[in-house]
PDB file of N, CA and C in Angstrom:
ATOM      1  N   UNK A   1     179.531  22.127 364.200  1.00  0.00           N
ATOM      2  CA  UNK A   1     178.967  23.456 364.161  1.00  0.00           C
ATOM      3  C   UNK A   1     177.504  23.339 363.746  1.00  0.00           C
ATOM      4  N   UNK A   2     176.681  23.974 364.821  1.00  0.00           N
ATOM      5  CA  UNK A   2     175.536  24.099 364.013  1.00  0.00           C
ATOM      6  C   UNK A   2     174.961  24.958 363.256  1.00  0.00           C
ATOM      7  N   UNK A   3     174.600  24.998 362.055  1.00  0.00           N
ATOM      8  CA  UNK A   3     174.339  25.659 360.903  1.00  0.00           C
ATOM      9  C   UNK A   3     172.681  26.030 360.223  1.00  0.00           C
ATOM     10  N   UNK A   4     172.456  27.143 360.177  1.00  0.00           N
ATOM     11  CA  UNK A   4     170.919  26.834 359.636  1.00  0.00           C
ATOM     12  C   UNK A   4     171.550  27.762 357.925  1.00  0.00           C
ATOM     13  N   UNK A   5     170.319  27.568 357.177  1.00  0.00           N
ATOM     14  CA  UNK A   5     170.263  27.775 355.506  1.00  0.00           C
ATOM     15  C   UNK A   5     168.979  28.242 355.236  1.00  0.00           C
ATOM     16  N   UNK A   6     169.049  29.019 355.169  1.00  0.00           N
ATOM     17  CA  UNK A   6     167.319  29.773 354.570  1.00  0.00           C
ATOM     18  C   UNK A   6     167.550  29.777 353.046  1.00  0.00           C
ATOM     19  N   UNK A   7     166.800  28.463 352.385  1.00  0.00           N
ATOM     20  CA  UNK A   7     167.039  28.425 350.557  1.00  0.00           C
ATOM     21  C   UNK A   7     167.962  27.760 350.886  1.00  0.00           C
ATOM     22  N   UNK A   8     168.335  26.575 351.367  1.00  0.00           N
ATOM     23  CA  UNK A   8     168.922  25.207 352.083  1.00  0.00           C
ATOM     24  C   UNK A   8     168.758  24.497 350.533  1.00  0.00           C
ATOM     25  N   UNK A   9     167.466  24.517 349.603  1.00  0.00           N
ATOM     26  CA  UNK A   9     166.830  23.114 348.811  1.00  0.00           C
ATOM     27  C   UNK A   9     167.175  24.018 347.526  1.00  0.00           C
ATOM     28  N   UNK A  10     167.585  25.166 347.118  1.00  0.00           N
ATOM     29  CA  UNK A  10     167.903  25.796 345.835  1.00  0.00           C
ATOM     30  C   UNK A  10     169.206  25.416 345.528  1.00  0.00           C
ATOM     31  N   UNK A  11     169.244  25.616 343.936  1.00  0.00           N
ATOM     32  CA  UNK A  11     170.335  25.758 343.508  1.00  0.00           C
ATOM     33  C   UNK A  11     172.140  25.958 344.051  1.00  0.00           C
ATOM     34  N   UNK A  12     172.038  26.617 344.938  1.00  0.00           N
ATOM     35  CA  UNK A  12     173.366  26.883 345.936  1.00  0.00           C
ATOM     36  C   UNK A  12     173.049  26.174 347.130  1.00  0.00           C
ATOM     37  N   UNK A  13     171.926  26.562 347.750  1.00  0.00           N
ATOM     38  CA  UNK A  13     172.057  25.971 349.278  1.00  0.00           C
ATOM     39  C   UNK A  13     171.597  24.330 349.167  1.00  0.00           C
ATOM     40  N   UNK A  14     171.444  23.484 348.542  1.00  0.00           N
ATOM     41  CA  UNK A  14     171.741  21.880 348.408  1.00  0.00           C
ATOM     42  C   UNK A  14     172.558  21.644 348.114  1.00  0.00           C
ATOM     43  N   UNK A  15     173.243  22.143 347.461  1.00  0.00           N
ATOM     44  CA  UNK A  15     174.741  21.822 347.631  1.00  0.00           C
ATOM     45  C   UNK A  15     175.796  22.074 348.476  1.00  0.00           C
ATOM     46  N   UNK A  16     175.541  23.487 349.139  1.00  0.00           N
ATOM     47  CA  UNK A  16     176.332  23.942 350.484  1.00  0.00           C
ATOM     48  C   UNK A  16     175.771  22.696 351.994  1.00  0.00           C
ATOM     49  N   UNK A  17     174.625  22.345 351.525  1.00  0.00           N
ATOM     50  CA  UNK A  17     174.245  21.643 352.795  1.00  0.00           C
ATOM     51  C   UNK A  17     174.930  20.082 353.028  1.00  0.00           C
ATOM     52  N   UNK A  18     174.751  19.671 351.895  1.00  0.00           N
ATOM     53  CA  UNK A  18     175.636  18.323 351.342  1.00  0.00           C
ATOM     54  C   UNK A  18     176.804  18.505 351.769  1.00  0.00           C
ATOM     55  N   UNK A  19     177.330  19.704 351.243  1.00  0.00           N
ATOM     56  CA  UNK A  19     179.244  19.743 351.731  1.00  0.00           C
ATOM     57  C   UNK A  19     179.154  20.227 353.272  1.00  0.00           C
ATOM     58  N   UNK A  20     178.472  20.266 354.071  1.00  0.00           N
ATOM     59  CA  UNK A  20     178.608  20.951 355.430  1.00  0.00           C
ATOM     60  C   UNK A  20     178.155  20.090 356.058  1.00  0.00           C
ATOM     61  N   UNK A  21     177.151  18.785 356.001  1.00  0.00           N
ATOM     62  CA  UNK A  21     176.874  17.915 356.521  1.00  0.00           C
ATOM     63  C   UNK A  21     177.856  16.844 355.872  1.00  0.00           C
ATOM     64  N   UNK A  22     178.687  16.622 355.407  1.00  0.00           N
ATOM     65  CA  UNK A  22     179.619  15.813 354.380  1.00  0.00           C
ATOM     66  C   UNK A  22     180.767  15.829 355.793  1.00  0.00           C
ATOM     67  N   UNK A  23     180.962  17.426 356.404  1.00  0.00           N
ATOM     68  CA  UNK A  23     182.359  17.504 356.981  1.00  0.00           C
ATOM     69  C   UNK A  23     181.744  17.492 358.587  1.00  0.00           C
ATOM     70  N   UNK A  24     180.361  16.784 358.684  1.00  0.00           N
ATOM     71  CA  UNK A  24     180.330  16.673 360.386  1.00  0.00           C
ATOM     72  C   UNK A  24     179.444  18.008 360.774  1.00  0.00           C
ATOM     73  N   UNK A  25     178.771  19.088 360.149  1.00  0.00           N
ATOM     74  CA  UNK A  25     177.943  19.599 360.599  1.00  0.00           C
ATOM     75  C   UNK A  25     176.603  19.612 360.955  1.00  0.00           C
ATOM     76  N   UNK A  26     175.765  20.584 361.729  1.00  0.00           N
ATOM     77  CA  UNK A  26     174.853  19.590 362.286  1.00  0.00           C
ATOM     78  C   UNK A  26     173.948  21.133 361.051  1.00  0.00           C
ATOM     79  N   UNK A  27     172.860  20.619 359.988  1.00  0.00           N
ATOM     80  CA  UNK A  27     172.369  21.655 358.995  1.00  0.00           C
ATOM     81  C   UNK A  27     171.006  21.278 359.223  1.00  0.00           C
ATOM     82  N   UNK A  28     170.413  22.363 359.513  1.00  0.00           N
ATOM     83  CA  UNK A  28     169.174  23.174 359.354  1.00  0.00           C
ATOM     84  C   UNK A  28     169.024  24.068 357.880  1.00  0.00           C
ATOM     85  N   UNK A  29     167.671  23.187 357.154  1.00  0.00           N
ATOM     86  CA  UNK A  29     167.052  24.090 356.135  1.00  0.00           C
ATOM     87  C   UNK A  29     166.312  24.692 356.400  1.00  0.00           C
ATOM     88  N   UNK A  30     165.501  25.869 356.223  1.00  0.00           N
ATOM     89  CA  UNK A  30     164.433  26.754 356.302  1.00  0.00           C
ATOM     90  C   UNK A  30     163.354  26.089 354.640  1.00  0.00           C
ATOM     91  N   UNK A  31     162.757  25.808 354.881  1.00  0.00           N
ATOM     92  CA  UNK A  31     162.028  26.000 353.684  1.00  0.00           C
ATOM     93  C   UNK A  31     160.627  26.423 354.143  1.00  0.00           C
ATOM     94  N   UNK A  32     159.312  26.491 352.664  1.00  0.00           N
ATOM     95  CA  UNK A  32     158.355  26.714 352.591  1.00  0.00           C
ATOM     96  C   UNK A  32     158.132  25.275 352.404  1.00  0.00           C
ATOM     97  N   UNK A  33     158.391  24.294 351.340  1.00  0.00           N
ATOM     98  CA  UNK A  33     158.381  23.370 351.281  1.00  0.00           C
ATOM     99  C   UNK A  33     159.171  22.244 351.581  1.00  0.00           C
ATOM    100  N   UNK A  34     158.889  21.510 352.433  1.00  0.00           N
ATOM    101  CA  UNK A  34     159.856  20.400 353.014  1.00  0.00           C
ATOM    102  C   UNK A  34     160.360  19.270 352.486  1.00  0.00           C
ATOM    103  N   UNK A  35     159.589  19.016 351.273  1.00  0.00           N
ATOM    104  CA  UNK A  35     159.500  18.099 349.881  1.00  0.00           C
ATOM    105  C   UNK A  35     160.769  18.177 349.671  1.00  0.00           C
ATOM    106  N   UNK A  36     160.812  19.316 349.081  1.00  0.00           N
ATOM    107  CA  UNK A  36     162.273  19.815 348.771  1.00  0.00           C
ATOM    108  C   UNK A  36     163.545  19.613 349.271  1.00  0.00           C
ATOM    109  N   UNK A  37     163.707  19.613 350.563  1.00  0.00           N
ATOM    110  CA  UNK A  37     164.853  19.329 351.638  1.00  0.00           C
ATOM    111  C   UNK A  37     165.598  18.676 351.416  1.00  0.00           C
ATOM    112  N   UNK A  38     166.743  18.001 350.476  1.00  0.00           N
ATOM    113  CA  UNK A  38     166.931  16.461 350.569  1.00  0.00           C
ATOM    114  C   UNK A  38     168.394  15.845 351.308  1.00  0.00           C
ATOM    115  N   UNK A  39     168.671  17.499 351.842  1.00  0.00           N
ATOM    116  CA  UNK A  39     169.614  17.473 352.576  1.00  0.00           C
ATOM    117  C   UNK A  39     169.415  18.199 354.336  1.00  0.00           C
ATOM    118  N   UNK A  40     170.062  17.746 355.528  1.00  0.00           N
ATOM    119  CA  UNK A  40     169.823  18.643 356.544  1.00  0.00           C
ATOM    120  C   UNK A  40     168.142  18.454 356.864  1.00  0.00           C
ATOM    121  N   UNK A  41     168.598  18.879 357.777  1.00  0.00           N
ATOM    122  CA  UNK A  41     166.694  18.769 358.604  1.00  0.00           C
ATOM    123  C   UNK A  41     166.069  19.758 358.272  1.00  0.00           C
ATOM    124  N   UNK A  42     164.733  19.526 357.565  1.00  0.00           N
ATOM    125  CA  UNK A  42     163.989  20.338 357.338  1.00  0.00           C
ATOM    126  C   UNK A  42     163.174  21.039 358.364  1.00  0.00           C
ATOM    127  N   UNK A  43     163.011  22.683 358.446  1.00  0.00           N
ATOM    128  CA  UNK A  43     162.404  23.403 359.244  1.00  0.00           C
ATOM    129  C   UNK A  43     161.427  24.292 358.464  1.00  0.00           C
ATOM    130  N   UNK A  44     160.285  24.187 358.960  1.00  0.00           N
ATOM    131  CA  UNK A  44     159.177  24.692 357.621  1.00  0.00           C
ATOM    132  C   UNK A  44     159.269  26.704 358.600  1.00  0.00           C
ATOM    133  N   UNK A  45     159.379  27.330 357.223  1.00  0.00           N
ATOM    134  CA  UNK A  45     159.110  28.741 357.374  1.00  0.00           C
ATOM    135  C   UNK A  45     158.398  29.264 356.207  1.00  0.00           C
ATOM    136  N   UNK A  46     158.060  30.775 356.168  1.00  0.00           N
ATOM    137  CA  UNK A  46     157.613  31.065 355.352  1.00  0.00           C
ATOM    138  C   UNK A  46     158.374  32.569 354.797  1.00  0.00           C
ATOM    139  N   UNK A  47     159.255  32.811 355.742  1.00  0.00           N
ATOM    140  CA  UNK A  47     160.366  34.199 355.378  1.00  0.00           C
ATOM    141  C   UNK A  47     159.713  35.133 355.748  1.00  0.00           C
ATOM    142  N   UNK A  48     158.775  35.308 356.182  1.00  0.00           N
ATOM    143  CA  UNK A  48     158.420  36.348 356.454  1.00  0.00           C
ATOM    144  C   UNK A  48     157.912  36.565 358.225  1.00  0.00           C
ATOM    145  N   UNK A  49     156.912  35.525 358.711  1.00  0.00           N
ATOM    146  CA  UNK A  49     156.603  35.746 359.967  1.00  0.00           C
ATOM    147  C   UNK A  49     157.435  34.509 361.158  1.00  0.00           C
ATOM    148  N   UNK A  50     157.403  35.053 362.145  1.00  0.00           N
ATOM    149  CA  UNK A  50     158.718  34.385 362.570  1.00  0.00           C
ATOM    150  C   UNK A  50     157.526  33.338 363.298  1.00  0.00           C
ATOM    151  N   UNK A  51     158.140  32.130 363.884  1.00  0.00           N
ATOM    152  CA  UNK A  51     157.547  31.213 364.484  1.00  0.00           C
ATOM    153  C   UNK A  51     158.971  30.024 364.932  1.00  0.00           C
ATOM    154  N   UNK A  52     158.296  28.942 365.091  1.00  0.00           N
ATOM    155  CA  UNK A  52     159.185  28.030 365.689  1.00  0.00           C
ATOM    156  C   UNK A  52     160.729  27.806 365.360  1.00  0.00           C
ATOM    157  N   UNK A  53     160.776  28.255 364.033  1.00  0.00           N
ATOM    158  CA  UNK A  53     162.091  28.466 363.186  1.00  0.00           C
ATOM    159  C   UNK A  53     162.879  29.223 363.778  1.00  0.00           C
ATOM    160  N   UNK A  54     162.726  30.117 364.715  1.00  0.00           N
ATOM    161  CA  UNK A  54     163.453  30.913 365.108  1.00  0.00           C
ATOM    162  C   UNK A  54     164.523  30.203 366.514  1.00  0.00           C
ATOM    163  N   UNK A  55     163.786  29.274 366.825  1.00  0.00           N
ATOM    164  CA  UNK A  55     164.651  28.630 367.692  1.00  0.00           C
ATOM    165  C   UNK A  55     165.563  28.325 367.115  1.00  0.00           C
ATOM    166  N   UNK A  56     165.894  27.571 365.743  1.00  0.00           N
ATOM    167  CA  UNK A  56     166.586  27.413 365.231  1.00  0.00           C
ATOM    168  C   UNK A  56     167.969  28.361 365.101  1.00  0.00           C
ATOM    169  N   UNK A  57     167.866  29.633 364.891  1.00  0.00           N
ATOM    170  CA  UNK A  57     168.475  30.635 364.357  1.00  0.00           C
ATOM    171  C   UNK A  57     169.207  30.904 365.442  1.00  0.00           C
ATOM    172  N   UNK A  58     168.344  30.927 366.732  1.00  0.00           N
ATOM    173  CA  UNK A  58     168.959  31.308 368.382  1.00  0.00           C
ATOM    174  C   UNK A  58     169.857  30.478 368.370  1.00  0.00           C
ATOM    175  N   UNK A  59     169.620  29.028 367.943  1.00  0.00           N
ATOM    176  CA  UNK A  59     170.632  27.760 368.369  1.00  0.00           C
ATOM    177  C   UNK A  59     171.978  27.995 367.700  1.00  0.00           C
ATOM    178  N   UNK A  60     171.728  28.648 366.354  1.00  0.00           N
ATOM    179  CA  UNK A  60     173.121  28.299 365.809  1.00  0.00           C
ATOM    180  C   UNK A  60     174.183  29.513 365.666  1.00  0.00           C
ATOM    181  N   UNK A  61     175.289  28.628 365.072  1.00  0.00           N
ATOM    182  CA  UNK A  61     176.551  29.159 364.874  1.00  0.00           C
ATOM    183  C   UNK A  61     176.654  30.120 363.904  1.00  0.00           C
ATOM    184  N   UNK A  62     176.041  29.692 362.982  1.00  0.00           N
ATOM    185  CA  UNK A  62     176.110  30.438 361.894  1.00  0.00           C
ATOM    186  C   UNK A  62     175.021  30.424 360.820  1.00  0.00           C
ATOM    187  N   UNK A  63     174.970  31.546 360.111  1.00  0.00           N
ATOM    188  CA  UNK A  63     172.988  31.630 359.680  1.00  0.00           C
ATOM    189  C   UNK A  63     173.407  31.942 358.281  1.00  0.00           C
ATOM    190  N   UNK A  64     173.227  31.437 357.218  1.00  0.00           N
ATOM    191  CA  UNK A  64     173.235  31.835 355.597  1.00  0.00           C
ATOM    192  C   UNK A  64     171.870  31.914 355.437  1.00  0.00           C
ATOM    193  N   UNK A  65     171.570  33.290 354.313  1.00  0.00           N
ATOM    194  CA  UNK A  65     170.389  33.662 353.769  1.00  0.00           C
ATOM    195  C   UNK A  65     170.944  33.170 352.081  1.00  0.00           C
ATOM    196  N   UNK A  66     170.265  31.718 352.025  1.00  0.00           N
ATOM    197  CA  UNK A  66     170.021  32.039 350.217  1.00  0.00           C
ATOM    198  C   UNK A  66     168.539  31.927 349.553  1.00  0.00           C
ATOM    199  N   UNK A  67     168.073  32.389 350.144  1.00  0.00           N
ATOM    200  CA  UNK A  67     166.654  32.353 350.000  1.00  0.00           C
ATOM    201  C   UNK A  67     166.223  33.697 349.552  1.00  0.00           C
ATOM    202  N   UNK A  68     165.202  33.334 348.748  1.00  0.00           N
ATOM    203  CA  UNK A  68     165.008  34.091 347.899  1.00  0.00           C
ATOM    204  C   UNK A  68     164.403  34.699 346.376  1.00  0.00           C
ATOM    205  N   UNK A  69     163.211  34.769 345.558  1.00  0.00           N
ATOM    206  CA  UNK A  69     162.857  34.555 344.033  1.00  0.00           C
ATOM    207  C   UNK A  69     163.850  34.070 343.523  1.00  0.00           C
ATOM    208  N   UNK A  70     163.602  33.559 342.229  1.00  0.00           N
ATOM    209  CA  UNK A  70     164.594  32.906 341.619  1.00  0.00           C
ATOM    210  C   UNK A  70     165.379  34.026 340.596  1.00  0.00           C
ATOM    211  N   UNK A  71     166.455  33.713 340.868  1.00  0.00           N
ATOM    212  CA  UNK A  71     167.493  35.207 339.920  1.00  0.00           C
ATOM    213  C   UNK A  71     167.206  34.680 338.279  1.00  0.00           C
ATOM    214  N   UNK A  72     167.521  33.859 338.354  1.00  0.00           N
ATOM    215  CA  UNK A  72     167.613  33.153 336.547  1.00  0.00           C
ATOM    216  C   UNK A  72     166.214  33.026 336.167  1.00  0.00           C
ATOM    217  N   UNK A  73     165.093  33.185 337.002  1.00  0.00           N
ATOM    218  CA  UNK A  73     163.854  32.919 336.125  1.00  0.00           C
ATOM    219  C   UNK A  73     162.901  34.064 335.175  1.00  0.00           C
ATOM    220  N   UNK A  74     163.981  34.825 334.688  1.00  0.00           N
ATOM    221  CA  UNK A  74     163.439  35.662 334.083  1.00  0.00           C
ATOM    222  C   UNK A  74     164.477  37.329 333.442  1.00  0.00           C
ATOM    223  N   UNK A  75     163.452  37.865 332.577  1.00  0.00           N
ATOM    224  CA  UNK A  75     164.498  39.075 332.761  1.00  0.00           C
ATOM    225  C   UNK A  75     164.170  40.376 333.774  1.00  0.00           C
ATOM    226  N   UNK A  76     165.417  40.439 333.930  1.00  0.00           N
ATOM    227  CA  UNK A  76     165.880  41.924 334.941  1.00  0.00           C
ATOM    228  C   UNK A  76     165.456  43.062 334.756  1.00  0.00           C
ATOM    229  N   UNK A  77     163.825  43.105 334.786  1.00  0.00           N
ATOM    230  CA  UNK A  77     162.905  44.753 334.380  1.00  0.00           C
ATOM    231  C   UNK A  77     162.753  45.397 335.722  1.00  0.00           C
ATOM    232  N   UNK A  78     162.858  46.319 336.136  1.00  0.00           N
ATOM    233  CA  UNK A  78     163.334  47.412 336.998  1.00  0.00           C
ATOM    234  C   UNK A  78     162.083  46.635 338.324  1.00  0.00           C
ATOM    235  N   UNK A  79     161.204  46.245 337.796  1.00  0.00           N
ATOM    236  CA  UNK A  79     159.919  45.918 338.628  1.00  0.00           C
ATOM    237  C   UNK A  79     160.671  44.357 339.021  1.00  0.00           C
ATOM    238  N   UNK A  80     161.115  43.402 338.338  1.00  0.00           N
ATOM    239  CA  UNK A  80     161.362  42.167 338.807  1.00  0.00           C
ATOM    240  C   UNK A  80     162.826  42.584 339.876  1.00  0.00           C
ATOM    241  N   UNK A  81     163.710  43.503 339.493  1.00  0.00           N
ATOM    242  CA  UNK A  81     165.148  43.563 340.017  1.00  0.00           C
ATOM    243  C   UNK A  81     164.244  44.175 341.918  1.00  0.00           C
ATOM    244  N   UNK A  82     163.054  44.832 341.586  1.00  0.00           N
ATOM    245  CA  UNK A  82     162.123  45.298 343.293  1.00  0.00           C
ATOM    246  C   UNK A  82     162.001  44.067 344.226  1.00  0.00           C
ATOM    247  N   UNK A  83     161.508  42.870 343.289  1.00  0.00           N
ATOM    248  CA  UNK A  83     161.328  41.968 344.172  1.00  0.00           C
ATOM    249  C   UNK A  83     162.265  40.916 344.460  1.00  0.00           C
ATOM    250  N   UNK A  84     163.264  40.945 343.458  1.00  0.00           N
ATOM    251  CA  UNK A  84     164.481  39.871 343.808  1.00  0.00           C
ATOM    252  C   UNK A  84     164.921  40.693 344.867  1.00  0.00           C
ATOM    253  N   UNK A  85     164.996  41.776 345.053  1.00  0.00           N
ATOM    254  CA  UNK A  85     165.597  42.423 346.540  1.00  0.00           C
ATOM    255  C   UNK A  85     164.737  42.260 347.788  1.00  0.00           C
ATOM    256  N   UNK A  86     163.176  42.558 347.457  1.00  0.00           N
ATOM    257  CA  UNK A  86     162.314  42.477 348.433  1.00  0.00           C
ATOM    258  C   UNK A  86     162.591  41.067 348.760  1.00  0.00           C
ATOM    259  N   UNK A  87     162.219  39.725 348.573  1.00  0.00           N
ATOM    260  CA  UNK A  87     161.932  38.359 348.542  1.00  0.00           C
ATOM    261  C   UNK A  87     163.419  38.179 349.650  1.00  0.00           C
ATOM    262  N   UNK A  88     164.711  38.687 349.064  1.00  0.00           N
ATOM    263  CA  UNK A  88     165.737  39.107 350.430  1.00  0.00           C
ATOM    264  C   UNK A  88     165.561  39.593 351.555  1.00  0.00           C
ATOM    265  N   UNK A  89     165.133  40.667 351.424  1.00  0.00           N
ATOM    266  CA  UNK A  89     165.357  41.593 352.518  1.00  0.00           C
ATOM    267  C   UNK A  89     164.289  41.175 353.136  1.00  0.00           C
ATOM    268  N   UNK A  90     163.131  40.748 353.146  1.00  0.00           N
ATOM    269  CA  UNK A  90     161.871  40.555 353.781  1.00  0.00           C
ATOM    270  C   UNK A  90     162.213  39.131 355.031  1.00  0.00           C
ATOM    271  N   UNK A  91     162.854  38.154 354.314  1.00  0.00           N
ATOM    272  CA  UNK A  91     163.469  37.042 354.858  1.00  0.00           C
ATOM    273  C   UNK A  91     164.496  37.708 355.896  1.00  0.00           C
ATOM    274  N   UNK A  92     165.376  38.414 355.673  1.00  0.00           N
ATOM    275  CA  UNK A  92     166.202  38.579 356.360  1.00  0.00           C
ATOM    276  C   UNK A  92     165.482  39.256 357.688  1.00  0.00           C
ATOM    277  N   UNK A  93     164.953  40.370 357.374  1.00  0.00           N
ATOM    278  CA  UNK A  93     164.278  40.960 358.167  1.00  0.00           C
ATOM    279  C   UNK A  93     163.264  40.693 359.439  1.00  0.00           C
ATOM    280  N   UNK A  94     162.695  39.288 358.534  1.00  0.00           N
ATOM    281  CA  UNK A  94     161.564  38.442 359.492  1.00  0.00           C
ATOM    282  C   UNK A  94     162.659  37.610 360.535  1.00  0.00           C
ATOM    283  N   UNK A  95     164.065  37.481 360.132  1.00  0.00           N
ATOM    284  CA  UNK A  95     165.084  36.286 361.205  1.00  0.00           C
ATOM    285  C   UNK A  95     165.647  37.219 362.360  1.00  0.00           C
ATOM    286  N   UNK A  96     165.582  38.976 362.080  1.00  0.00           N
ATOM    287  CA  UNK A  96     166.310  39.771 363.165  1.00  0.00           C
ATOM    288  C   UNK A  96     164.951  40.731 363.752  1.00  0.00           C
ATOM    289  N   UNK A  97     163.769  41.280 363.655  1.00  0.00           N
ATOM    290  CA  UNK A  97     162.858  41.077 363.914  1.00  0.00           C
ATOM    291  C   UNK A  97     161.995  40.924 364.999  1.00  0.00           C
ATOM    292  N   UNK A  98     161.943  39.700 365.376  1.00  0.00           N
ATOM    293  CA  UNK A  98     161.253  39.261 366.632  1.00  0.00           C
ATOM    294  C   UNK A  98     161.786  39.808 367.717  1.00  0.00           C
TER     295      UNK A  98
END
């Protein structure tokens, strides 16, 4: 199955990529930074404007969004809870979009 991961190199999605390439899948990361990747083929994006990455998304089976500000890096003030949603929805938005 081919698989892409937007937030592929965070906390959840390096480890989902490990176990999905572990059982024979073929994994696509999305990142900003490719450094990061250390699983699955890295595909440089930026979440917001669409570009070559999107082939990606056309290709596959199945598309996880964990991308996204970091939830744990801070506290939950009405202004940070705006952009842990925005930093979502903006990503998501830029993959259906084009």
């Amino acid at each position: 199955m081919k698989i892409v991961i937007a937030g592929g190199s965070g906390f959840l999605g390096a480890p989902l990529a490990r176990r999905l390439i572990a059982r024979g899948d073929d994994v696509a990361v999305l990142s900003r930074d490719l450094s990061k990747v250390k699983a699955g083929r890295g595909v440089r994006w930026d979440g917001i404007t669409p570009g070559p990455w999107t082939a990606e998304i056309d290709a596959a089976d199945l598309v996880v969004n964990l991308a996204g500000e970091n939830v744990g890096a801070g506290r939950w003030t009405a202004a940070r809870k705006r952009r842990l949603i925005k930093s979502r929805v903006e990503a998501t938005n830029a993959s259906w979009s084009r």
